[in-house]
Protein backbone atom coordinates (compact mmCIF):
# COMPACT_ATOMS: atom_id res chain seq x y z
CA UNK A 1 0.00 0.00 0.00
CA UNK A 2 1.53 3.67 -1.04
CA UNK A 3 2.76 5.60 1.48
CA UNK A 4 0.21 8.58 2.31
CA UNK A 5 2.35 11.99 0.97
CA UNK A 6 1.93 14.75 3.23
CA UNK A 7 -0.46 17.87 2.18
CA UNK A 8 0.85 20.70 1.97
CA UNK A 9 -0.33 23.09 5.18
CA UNK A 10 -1.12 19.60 7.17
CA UNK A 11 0.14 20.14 10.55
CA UNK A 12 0.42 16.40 11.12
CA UNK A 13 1.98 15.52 8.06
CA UNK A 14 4.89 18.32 8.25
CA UNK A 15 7.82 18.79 10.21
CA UNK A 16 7.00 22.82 10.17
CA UNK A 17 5.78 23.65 13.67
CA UNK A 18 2.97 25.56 12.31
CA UNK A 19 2.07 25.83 15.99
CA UNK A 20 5.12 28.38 16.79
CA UNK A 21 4.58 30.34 13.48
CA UNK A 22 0.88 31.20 14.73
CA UNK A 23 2.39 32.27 18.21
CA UNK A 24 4.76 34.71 16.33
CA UNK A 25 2.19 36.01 14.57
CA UNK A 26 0.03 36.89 16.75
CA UNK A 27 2.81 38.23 18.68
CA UNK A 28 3.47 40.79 16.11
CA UNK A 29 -0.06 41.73 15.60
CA UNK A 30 -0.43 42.44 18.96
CA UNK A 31 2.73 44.68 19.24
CA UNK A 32 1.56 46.32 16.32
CA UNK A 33 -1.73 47.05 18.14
CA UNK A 34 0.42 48.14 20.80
CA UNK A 35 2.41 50.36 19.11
CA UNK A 36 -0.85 51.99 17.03
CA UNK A 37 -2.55 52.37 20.42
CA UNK A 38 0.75 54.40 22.06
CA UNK A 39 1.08 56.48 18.89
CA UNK A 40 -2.84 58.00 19.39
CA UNK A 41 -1.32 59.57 22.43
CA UNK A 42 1.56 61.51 20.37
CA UNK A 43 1.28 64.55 18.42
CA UNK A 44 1.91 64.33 14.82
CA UNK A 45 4.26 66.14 12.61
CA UNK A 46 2.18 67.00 9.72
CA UNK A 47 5.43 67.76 7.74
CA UNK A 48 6.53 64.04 7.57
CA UNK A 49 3.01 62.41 8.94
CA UNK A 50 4.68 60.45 11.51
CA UNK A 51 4.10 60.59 15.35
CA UNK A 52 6.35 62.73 17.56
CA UNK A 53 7.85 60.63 20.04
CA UNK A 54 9.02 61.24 23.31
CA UNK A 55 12.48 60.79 22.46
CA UNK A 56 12.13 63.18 19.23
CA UNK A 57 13.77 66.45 18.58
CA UNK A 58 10.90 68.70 18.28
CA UNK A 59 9.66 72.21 17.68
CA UNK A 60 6.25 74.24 19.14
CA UNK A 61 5.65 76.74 16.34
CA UNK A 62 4.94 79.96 18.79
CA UNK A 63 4.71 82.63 16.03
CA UNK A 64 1.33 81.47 14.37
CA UNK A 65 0.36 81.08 17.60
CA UNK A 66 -0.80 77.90 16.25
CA UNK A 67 1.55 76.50 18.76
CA UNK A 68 1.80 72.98 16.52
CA UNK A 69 4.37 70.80 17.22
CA UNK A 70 6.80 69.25 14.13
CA UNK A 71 9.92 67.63 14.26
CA UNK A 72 12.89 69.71 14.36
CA UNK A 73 14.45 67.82 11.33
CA UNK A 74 11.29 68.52 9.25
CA UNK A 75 11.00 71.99 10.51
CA UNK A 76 14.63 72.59 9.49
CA UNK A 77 14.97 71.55 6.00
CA UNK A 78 11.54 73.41 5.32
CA UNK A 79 12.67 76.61 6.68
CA UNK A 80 16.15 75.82 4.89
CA UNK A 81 14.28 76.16 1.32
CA UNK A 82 11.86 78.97 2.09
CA UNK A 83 14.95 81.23 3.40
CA UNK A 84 17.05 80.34 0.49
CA UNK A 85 14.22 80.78 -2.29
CA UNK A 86 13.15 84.24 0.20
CA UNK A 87 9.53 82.60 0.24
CA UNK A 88 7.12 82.81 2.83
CA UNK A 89 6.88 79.33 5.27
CA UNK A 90 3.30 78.07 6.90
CA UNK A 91 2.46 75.43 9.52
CA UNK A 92 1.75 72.15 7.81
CA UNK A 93 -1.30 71.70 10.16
CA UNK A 94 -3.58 74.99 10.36
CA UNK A 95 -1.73 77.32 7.16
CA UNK A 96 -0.53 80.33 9.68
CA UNK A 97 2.53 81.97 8.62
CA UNK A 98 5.79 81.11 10.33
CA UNK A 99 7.86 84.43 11.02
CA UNK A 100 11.49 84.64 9.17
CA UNK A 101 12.77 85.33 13.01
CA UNK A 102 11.45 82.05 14.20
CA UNK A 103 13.06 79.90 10.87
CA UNK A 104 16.45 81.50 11.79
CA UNK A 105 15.63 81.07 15.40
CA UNK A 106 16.95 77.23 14.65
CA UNK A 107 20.16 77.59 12.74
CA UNK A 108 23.45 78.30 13.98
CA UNK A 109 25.96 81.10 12.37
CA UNK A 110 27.69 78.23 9.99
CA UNK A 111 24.25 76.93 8.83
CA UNK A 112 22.93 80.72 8.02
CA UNK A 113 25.99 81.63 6.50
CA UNK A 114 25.54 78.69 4.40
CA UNK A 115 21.91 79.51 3.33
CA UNK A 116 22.85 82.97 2.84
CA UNK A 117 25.17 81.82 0.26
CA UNK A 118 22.83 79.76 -1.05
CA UNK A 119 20.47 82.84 -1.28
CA UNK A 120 23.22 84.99 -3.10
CA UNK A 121 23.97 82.31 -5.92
CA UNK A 122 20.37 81.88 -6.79
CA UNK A 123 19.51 85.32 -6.97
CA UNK A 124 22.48 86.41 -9.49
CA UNK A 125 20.95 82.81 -11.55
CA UNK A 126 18.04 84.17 -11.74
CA UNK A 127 19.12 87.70 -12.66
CA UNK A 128 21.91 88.12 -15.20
CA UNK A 129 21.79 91.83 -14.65
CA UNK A 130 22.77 91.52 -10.97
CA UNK A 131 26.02 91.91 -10.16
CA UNK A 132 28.39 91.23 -7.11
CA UNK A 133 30.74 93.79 -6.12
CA UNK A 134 34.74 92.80 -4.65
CA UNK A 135 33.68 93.69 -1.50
CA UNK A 136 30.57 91.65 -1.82
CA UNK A 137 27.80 94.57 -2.09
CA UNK A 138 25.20 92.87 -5.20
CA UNK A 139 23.44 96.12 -7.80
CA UNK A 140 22.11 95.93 -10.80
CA UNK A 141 24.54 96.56 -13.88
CA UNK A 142 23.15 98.88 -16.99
CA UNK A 143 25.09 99.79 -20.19
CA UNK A 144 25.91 103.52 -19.77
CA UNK A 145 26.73 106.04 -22.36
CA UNK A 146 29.38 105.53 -25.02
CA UNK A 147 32.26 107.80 -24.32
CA UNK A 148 34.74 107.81 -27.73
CA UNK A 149 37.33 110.26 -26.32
CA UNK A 150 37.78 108.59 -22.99
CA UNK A 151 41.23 108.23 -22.41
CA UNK A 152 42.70 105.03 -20.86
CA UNK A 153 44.89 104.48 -17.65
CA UNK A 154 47.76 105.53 -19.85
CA UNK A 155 45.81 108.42 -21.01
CA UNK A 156 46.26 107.23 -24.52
CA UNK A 157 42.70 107.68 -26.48
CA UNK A 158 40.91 104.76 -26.64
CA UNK A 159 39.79 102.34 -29.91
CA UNK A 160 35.63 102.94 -30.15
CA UNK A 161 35.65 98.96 -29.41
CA UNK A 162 37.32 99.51 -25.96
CA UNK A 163 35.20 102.47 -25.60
CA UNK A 164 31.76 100.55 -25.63
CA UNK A 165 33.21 97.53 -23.69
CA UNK A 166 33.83 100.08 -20.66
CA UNK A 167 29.97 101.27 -21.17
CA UNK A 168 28.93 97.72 -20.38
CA UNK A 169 30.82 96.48 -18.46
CA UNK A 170 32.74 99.29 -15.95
CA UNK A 171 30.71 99.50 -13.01
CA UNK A 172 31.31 101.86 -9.92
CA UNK A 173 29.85 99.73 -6.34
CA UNK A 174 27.38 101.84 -4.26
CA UNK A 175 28.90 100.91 -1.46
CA UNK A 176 32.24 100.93 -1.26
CA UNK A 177 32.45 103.27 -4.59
CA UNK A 178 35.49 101.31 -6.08
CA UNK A 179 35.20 100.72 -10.08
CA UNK A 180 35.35 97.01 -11.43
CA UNK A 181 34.82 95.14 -14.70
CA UNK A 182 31.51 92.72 -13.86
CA UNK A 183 32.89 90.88 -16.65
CA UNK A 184 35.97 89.51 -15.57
CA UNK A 185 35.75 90.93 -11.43
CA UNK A 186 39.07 92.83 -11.87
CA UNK A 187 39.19 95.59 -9.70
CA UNK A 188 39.67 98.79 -10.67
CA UNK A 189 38.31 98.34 -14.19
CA UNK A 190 40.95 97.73 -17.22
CA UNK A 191 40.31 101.22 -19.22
CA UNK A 192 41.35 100.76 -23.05
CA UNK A 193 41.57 96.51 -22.87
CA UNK A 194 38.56 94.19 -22.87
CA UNK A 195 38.61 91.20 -20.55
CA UNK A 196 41.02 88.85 -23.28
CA UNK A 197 42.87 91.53 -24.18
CA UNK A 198 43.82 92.40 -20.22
CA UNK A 199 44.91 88.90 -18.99
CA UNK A 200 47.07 88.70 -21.70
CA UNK A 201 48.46 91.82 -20.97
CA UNK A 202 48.34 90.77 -17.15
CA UNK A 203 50.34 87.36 -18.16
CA UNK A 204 52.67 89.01 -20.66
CA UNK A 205 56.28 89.68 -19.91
CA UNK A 206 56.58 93.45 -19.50
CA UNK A 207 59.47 95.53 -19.42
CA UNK A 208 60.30 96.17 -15.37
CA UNK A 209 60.83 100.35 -16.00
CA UNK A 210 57.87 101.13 -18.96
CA UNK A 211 55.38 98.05 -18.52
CA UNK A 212 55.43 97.78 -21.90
CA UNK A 213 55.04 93.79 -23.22
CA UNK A 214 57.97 92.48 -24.58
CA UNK A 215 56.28 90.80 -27.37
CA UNK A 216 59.79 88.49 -28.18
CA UNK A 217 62.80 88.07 -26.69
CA UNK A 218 64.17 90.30 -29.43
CA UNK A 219 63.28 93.61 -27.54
CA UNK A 220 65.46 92.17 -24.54
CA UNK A 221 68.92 93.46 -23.57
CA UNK A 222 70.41 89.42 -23.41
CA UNK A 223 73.36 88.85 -21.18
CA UNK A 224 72.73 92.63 -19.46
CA UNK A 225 72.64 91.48 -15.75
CA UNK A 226 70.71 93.84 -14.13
CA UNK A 227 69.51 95.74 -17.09
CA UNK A 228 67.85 92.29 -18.33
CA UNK A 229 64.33 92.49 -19.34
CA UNK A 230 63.75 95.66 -20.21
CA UNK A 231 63.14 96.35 -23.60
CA UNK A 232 64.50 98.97 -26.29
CA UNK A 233 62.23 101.33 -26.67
């Protein structure tokens, strides 16, 4: 006679203590019950919609007046975006406005410092007219008006091409009134050279008594000593 096979889920005919695996589950369901139960006694952070523990960093919005509590974490990186994009923050929960005091309220100096960077870099992306001084004041560059007998720092009249680079892009800074070029940040502007034209005068060799380039090492005295690299002019 064939040996009975055992069925699959049989509790007799399995070595599987199906007994145990009931226990366990019921054991979870109840700590889940337990757990469900606890959390009806915790305020939740409608940022994140998860309970606020005990043992959780948290904040009690006091501007709105609301006084809502959220978890620090969730509070932070919210207020993190509205002060960098200069928008306006509001409790998750009733829609009050949160005060820009109160989102600074929970940053230290390195973290604001950081944001305010932050600020500065997507404000000049979003506006290629504004521009940032040396000393770090931002205004708003315009072209001005064409000068063609401007002279330049040599006071040597200038081409009409140098002329209208300076009208757009010499600025003088509101605050600290020192002239740069917003093109290239060099500070005081380069009268009579556009940006290309003054690094590669900045980079050149130049004679040590006129500042003139020395365009080859023709216009060198060679083997002079001390009167080496100036040039014959």
């Amino acid at each position: 006679m064939p040996s009975e096979e055992p069925i699959l889920g049989d509790k007799k005919g399995s070595n599987f203590d199906f007994d145990m695996l009931d226990q366990q589950a019921l054991e979870d369901q109840r700590k889940m019950f337990e757990l469900i139960e606890r959390q009806k006694n915790f305020s939740l952070c409608h940022f994140c919609h998860a309970p606020i523990l005990p043992d959780d960093n948290s904040v009690l919005l006091q501007s709105t007046e609301c006084f809502h509590s959220v978890h620090l974490a969730c509070f932070k990186n919210s207020a993190r975006e509205a002060l960098t994009d200069n928008s306006s923050m509001f409790c998750p929960e009733c829609g009050r406005q949160i005060s820009v005091v109160e989102m600074r309220n929970y940053f230290d100096q390195e973290e604001l410092e950081e944001i305010e960077k932050r600020q500065m870099q997507k404000l000049i992306g979003s506006n290629i007219n504004l521009k940032k001084c040396p000393c770090g004041f931002m205004m708003e560059a315009a072209q001005g008006q064409i000068d063609y007998n401007v002279k330049d720092e040599n006071g040597q009249s200038m081409s009409p091409a140098a002329a209208i680079h300076m009208s757009r892009y010499r600025i003088r800074c509101q605050s600290c009134e020192n002239n740069f070029c917003h093109g290239c940040g060099v500070q005081p502007y380069h009268a009579g050279k556009n940006c290309e034209e003054y690094q590669r005068h900045a980079n050149a060799k130049k004679c040590r008594f006129c500042g003139n380039e020395l365009a080859d090492q023709r216009e060198e005295i060679k083997d002079a000593g001390a009167f080496a690299d100036i040039c014959l002019r």
